[in-house]
PDB file of N, CA and C in Angstrom:
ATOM      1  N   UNK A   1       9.266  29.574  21.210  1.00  0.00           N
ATOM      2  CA  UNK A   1       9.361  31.006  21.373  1.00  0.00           C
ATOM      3  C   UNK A   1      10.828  31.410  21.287  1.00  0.00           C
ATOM      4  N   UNK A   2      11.589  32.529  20.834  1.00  0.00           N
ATOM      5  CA  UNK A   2      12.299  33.147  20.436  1.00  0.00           C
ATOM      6  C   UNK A   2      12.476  34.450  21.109  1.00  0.00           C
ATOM      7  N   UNK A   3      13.253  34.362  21.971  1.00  0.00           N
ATOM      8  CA  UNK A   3      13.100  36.052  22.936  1.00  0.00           C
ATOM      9  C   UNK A   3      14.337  37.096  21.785  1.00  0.00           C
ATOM     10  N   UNK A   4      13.907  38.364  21.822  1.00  0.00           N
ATOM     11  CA  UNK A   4      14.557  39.079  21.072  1.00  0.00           C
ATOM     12  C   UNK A   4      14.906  38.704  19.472  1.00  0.00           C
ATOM     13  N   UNK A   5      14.059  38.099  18.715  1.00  0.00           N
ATOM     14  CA  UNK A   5      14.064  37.114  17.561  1.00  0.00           C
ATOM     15  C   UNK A   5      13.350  38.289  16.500  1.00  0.00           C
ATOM     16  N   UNK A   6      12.963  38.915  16.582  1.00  0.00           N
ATOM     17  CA  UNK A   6      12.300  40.005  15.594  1.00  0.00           C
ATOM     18  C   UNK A   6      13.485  40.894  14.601  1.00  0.00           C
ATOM     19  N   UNK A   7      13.331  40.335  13.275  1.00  0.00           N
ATOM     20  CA  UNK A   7      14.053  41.414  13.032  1.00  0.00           C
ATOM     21  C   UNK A   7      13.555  42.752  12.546  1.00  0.00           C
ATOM     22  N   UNK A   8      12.647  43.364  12.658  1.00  0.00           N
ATOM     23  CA  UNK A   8      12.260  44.662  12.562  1.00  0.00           C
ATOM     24  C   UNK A   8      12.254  45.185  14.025  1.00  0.00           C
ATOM     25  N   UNK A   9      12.375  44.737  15.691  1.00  0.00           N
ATOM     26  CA  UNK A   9      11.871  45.528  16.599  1.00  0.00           C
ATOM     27  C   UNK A   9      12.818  45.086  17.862  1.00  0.00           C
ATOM     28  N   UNK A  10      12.925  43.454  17.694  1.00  0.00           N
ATOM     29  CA  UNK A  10      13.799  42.682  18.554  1.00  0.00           C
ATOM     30  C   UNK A  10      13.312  42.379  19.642  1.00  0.00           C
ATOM     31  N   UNK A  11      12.093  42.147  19.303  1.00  0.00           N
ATOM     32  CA  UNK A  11      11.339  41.879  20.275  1.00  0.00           C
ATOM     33  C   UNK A  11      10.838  40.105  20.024  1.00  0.00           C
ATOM     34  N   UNK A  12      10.436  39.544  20.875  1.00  0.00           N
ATOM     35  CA  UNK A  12      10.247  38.175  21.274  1.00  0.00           C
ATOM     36  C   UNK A  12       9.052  37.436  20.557  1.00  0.00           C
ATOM     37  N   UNK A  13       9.610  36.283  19.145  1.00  0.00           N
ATOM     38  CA  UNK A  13       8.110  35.780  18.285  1.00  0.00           C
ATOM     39  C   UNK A  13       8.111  34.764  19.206  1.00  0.00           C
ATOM     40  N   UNK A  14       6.896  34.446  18.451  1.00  0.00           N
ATOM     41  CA  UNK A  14       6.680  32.558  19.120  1.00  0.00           C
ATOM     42  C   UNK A  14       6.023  32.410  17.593  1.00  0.00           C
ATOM     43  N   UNK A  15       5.991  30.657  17.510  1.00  0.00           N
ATOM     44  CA  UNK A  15       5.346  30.235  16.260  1.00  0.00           C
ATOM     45  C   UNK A  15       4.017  29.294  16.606  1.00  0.00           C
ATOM     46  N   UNK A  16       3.315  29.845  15.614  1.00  0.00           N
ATOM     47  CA  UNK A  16       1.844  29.018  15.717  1.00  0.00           C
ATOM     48  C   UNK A  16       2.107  28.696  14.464  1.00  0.00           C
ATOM     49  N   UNK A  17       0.584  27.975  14.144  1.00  0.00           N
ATOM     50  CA  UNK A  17      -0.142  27.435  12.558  1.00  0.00           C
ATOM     51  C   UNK A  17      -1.537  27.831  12.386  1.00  0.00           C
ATOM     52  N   UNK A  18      -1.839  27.942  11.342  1.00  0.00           N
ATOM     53  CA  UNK A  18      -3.150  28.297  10.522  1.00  0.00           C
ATOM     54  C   UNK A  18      -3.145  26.828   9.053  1.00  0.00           C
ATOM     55  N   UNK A  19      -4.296  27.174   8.183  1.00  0.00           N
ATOM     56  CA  UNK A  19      -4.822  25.836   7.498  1.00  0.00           C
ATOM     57  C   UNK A  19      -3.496  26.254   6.468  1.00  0.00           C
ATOM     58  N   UNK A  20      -2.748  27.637   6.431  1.00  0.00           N
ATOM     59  CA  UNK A  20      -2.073  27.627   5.324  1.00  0.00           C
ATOM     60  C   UNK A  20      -0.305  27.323   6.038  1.00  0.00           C
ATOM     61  N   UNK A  21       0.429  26.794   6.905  1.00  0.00           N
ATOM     62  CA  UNK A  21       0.850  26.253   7.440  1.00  0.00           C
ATOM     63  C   UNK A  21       1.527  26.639   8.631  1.00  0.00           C
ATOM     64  N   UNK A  22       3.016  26.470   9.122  1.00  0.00           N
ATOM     65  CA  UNK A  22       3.371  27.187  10.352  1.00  0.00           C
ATOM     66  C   UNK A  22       4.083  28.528  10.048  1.00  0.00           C
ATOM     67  N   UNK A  23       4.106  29.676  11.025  1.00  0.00           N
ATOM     68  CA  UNK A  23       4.460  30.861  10.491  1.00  0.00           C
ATOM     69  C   UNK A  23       5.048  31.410  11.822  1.00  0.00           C
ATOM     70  N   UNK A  24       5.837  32.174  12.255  1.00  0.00           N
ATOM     71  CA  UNK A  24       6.416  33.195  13.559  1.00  0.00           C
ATOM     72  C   UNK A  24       5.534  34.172  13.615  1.00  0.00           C
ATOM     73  N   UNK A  25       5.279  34.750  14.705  1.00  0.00           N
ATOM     74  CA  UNK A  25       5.089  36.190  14.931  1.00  0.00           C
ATOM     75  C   UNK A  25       5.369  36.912  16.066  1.00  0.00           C
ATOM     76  N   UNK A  26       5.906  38.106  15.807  1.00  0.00           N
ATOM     77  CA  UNK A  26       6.520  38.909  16.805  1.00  0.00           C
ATOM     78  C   UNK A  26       5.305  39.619  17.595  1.00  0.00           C
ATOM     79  N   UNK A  27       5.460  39.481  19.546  1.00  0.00           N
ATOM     80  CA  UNK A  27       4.383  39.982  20.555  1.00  0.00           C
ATOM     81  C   UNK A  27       4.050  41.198  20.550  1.00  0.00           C
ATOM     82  N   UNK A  28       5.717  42.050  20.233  1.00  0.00           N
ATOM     83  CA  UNK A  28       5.298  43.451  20.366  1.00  0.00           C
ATOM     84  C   UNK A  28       5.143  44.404  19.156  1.00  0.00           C
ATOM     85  N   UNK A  29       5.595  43.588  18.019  1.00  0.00           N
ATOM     86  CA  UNK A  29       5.078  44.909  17.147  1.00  0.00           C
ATOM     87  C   UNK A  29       3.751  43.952  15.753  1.00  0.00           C
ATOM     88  N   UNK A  30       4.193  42.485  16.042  1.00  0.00           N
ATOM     89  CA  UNK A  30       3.362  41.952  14.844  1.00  0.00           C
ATOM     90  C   UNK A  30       4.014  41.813  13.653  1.00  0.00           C
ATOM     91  N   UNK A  31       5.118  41.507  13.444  1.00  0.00           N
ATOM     92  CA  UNK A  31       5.728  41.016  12.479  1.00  0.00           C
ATOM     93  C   UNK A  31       5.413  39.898  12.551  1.00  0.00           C
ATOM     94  N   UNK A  32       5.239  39.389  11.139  1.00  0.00           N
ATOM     95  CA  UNK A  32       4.741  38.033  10.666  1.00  0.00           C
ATOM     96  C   UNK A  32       5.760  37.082   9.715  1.00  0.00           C
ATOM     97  N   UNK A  33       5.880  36.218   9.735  1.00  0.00           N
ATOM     98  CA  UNK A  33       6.994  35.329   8.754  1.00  0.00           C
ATOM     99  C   UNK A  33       6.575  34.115   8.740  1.00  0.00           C
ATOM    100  N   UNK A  34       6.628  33.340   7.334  1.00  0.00           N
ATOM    101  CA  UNK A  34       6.206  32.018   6.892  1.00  0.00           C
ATOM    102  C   UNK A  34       7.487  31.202   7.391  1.00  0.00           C
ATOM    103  N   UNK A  35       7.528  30.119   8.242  1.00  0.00           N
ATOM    104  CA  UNK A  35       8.351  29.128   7.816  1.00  0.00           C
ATOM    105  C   UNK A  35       8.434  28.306   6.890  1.00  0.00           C
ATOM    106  N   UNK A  36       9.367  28.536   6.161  1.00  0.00           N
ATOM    107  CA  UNK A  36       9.077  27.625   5.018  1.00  0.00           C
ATOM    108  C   UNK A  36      10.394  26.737   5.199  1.00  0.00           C
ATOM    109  N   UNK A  37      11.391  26.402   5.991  1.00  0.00           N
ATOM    110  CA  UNK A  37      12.080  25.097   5.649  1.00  0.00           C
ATOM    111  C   UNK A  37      11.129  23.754   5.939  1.00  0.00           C
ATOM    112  N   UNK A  38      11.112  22.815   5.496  1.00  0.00           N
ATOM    113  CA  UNK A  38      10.085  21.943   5.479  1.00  0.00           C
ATOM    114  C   UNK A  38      10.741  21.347   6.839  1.00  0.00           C
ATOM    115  N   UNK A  39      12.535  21.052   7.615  1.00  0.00           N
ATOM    116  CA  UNK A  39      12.835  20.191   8.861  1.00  0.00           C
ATOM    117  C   UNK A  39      12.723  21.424   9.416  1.00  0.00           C
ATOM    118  N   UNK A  40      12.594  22.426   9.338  1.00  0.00           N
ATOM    119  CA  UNK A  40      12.089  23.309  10.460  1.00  0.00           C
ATOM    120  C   UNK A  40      10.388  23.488  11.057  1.00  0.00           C
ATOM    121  N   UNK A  41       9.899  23.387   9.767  1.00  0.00           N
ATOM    122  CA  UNK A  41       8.263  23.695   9.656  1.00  0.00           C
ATOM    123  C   UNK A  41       8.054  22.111  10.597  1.00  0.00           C
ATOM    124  N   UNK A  42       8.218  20.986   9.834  1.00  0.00           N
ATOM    125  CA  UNK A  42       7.952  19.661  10.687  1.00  0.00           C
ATOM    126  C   UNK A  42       8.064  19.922  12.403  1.00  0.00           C
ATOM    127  N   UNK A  43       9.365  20.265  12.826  1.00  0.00           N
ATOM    128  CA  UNK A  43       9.478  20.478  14.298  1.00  0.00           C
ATOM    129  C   UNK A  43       8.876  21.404  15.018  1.00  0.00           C
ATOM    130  N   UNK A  44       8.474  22.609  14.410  1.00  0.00           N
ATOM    131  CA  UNK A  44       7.520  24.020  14.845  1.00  0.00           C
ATOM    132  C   UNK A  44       5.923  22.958  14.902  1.00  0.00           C
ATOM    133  N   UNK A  45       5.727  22.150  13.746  1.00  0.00           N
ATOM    134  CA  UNK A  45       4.582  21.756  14.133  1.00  0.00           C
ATOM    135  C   UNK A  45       4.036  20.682  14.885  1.00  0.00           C
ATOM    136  N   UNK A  46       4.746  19.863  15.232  1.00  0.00           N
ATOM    137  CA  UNK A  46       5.151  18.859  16.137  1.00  0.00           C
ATOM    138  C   UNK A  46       4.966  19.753  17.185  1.00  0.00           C
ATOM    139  N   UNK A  47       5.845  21.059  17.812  1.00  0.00           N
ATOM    140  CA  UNK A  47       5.171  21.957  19.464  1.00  0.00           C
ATOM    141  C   UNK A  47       4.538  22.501  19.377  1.00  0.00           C
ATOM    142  N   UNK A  48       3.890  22.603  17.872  1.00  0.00           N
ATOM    143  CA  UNK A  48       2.765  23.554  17.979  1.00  0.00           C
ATOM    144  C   UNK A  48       1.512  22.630  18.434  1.00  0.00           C
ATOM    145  N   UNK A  49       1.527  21.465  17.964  1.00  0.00           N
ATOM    146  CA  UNK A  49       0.324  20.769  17.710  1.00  0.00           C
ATOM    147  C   UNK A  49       0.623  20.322  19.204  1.00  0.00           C
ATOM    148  N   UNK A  50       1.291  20.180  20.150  1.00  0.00           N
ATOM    149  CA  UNK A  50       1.236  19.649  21.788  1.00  0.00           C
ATOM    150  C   UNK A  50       1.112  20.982  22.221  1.00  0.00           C
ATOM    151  N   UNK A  51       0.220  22.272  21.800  1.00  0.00           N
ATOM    152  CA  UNK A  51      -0.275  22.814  22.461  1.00  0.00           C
ATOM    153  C   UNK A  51      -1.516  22.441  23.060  1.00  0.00           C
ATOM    154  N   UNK A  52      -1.501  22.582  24.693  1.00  0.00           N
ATOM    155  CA  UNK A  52      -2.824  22.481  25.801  1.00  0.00           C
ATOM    156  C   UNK A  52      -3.859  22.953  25.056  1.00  0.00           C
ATOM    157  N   UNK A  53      -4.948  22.452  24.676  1.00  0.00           N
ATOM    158  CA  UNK A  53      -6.420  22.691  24.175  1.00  0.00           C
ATOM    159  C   UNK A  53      -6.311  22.140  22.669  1.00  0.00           C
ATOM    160  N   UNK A  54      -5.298  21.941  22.090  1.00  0.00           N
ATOM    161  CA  UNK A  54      -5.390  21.732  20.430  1.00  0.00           C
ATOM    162  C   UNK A  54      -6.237  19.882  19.994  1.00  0.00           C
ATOM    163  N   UNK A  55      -6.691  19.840  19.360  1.00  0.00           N
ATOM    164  CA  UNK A  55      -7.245  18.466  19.109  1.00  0.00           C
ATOM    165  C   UNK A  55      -6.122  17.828  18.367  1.00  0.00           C
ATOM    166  N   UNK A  56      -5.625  16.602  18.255  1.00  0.00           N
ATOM    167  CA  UNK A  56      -4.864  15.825  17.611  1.00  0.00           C
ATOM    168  C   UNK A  56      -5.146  15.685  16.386  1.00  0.00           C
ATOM    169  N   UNK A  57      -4.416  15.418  15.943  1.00  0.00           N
ATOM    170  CA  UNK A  57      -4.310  15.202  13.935  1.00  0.00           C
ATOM    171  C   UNK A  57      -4.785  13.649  13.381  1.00  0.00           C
TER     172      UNK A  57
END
């Protein structure tokens, strides 16, 4: 998570994943953004995937 990380609102993303890969999104207005560096995307999905309830890979 990213507090004040939005650049349209400055408000606070966090990053999840979907089947099309990891992406940011901002809480308060919904801005959306692809990560696409591949050593960034690797480490977003590495904490994404040790989220509580997620099944292992």
């Amino acid at each position: 998570m990213e507090l004040k990380g939005c650049p349209r609102c400055r408000g606070d993303v966090y990053y999840d994943s979907d089947y099309y890969g990891v992406y940011k999104q901002c809480i308060q207005c919904g801005y959306l953004e692809d990560v696409d560096t591949s050593r960034e995307q690797a480490a977003v999905a590495v904490a994404v995937a040790a989220k509580p309830g997620r099944k292992a890979a």
